[in-house]
C-alpha atoms as a PDB file:
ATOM      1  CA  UNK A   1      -6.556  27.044  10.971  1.00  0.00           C
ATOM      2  CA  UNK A   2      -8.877  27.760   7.711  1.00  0.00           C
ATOM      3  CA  UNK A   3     -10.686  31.272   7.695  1.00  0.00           C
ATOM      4  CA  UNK A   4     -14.006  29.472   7.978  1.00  0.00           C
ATOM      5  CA  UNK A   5     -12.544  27.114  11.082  1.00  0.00           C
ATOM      6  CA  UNK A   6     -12.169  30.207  12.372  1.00  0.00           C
ATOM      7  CA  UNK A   7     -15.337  31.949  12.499  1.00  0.00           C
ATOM      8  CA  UNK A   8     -16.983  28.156  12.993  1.00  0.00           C
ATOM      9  CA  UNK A   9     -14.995  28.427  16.868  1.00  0.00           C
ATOM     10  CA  UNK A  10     -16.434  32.037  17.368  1.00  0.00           C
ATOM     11  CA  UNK A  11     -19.888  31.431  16.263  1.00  0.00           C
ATOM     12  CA  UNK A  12     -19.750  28.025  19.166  1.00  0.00           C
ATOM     13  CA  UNK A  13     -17.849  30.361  21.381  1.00  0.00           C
ATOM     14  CA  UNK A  14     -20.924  33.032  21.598  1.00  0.00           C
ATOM     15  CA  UNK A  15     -23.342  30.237  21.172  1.00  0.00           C
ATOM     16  CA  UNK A  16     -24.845  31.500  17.471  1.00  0.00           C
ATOM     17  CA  UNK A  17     -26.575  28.847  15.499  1.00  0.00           C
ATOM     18  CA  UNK A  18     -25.398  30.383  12.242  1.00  0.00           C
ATOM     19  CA  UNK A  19     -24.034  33.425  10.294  1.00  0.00           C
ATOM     20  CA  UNK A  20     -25.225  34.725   7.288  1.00  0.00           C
ATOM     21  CA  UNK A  21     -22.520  36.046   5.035  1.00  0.00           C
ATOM     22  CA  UNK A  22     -24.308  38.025   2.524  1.00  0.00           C
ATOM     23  CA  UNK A  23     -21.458  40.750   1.757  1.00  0.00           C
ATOM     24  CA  UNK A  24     -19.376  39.572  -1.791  1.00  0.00           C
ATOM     25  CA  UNK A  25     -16.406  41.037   0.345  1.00  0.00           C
ATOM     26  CA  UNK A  26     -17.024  38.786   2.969  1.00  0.00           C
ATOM     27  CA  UNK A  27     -18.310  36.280   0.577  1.00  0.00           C
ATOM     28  CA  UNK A  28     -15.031  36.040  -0.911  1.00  0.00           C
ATOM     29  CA  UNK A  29     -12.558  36.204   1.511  1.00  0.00           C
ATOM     30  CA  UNK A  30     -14.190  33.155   3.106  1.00  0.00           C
ATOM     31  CA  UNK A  31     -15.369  31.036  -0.085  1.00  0.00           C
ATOM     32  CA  UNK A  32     -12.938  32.519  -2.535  1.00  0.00           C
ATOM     33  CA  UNK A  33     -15.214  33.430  -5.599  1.00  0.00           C
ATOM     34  CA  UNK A  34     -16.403  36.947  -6.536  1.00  0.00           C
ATOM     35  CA  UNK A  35     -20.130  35.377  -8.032  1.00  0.00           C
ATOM     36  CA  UNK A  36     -23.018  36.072  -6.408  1.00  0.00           C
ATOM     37  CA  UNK A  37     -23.170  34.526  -3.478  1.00  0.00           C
ATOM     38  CA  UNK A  38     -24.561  33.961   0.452  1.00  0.00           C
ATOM     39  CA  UNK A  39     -22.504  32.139   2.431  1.00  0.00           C
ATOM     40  CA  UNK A  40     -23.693  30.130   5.624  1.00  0.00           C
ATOM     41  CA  UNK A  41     -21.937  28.834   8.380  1.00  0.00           C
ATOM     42  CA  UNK A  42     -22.392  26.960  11.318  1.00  0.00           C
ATOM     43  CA  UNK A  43     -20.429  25.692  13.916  1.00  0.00           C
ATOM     44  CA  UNK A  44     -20.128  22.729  11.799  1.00  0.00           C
ATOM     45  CA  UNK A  45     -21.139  23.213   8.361  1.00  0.00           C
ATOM     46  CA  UNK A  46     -20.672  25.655   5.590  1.00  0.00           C
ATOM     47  CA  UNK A  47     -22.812  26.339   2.460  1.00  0.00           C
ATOM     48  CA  UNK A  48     -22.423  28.576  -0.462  1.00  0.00           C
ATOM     49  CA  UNK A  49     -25.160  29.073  -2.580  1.00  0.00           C
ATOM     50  CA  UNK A  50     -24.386  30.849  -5.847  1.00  0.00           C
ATOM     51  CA  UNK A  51     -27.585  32.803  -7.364  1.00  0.00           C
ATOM     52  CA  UNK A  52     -26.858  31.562 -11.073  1.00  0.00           C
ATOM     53  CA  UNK A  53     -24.047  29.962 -12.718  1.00  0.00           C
ATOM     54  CA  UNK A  54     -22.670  27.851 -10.541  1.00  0.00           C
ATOM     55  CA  UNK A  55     -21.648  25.532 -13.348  1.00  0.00           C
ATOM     56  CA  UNK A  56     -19.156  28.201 -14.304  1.00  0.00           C
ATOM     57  CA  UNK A  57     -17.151  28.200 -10.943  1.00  0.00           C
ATOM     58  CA  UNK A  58     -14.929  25.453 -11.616  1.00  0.00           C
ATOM     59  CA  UNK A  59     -12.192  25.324  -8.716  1.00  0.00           C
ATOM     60  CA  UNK A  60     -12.990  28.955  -7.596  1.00  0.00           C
ATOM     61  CA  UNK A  61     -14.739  28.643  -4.418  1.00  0.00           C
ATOM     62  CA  UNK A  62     -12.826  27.022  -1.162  1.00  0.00           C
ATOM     63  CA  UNK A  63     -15.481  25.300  -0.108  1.00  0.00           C
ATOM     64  CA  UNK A  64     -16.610  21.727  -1.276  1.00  0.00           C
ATOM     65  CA  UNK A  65     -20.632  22.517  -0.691  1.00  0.00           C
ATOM     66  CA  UNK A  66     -21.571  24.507  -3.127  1.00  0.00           C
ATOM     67  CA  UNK A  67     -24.960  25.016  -3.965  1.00  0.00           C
ATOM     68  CA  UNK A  68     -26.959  26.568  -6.667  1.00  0.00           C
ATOM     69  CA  UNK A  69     -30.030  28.660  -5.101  1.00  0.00           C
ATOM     70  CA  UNK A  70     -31.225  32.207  -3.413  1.00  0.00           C
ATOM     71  CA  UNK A  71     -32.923  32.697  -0.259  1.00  0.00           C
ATOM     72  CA  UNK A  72     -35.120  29.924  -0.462  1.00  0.00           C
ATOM     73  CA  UNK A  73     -32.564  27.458  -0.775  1.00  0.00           C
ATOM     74  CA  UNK A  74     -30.973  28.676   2.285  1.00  0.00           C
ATOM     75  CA  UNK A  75     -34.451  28.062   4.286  1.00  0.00           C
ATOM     76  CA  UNK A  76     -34.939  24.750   3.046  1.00  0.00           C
ATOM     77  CA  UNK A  77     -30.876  24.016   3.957  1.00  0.00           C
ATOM     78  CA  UNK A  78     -31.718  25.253   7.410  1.00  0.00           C
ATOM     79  CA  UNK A  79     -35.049  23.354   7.889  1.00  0.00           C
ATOM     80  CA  UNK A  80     -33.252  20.448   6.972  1.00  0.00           C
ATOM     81  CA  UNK A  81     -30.432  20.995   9.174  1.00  0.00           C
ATOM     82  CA  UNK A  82     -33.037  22.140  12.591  1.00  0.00           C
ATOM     83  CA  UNK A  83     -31.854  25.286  12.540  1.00  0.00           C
ATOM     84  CA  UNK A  84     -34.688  27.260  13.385  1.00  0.00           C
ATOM     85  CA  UNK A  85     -34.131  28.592  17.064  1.00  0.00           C
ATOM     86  CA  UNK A  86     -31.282  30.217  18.619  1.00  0.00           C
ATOM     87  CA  UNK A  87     -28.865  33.627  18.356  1.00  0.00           C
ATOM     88  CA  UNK A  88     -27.567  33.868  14.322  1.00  0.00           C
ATOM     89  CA  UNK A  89     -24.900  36.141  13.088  1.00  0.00           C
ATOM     90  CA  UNK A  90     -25.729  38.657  10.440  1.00  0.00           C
ATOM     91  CA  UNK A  91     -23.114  41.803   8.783  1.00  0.00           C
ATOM     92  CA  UNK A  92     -25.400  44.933  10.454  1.00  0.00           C
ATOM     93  CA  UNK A  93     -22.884  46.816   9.218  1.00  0.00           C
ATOM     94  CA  UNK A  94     -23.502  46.041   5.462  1.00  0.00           C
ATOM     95  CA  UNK A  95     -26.754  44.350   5.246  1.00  0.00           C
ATOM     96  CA  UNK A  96     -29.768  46.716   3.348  1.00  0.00           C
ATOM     97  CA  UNK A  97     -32.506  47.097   6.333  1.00  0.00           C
ATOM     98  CA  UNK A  98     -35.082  45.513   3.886  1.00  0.00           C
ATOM     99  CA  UNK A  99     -33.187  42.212   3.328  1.00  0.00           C
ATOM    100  CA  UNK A 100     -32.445  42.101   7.665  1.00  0.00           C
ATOM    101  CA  UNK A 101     -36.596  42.623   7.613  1.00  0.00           C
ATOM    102  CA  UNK A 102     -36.940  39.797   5.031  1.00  0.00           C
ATOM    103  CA  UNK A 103     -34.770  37.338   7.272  1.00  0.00           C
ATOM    104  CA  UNK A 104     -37.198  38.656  10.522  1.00  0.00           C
ATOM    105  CA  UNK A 105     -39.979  37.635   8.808  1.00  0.00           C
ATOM    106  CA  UNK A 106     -38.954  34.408   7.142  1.00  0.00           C
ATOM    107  CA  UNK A 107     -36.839  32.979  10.245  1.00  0.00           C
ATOM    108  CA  UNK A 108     -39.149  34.600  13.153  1.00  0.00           C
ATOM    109  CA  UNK A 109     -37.583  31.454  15.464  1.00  0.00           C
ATOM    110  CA  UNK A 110     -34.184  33.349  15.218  1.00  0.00           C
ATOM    111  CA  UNK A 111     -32.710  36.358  16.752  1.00  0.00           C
ATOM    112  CA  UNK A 112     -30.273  38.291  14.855  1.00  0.00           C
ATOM    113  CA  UNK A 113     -27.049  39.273  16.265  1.00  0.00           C
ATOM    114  CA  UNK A 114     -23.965  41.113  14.537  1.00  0.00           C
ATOM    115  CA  UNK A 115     -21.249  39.508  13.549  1.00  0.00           C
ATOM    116  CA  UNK A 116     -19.436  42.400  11.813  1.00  0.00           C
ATOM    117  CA  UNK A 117     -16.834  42.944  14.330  1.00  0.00           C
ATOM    118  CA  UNK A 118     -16.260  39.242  14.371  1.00  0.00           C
ATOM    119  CA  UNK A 119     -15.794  39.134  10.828  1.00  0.00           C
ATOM    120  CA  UNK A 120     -13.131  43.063  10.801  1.00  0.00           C
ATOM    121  CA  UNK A 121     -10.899  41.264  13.642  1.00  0.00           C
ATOM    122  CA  UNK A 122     -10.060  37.976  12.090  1.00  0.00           C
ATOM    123  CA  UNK A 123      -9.864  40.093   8.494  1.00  0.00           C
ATOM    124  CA  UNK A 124      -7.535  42.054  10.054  1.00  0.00           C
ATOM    125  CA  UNK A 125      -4.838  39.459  10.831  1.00  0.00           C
ATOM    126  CA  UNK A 126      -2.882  38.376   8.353  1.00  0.00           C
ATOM    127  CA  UNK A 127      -1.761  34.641   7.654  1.00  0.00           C
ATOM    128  CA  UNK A 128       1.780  34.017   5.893  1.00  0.00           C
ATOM    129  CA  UNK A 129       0.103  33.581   2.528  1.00  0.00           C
ATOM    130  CA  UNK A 130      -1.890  36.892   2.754  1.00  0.00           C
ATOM    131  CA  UNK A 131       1.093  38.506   3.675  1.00  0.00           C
ATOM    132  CA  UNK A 132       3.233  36.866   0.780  1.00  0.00           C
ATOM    133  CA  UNK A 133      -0.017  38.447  -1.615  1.00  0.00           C
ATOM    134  CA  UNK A 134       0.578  41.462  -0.291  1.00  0.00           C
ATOM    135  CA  UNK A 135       3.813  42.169  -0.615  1.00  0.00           C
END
């Protein structure tokens, strides 16, 4: 199963709407490019949007939508998609307070949850090919 298949099945298990990647760690060990980045996913969807240059990725990133855009692309994405109620995941762990307040203010119809432990325990288990890299 694909790292983001993965998280997709938590995020339905504990009934969150969406997660908001916003970590470049995170960022890239789902999507697979080091630009900046937010990556969102749903149970059934998942979005990169790449602040600038997203001409310049190429084959980089894992995922085939890719978007060029910032925070306000993201609200529009959700809009469009209904997602404006419900429990979303967010990386407490990582995530400056102001930009947490931001996403309060600009999603008020969503409650933010962490998905930081989520995100450590599947990181932490290794699939064949990680463990080929490693070595």
């Amino acid at each position: 199963m694909h790292r983001i298949e993965k998280l997709q099945k938590t995020l339905a298990d504990h009934s969150l709407v969406a997660a908001f990647l916003l970590y470049h760690r995170d960022v890239y060990y789902y999507a697979g490019t080091a630009r900046p980045a937010s990556l969102v996913v749903t149970p059934d969807d998942a979005v990169l949007f790449v602040r600038r240059g997203v001409d310049w990725l190429g084959d980089e990133p894992k995922l085939s939508d890719v978007r060029e855009g910032g925070l306000g692309s993201i609200l529009d994405w959700l809009k469009a998609k209904g997602i404006q109620t419900g429990n979303a995941g967010i990386e407490m762990d990582i995530v400056p307070a102001d930009m947490y307040v931001k996403l309060k203010i600009l999603l008020p119809g969503l409650e933010f949850v962490d998905v930081s432990t989520f995100i450590i325990e599947q990181r932490l288990i290794k699939d064949k090919d990680e463990i080929k890299s490693i070595r």
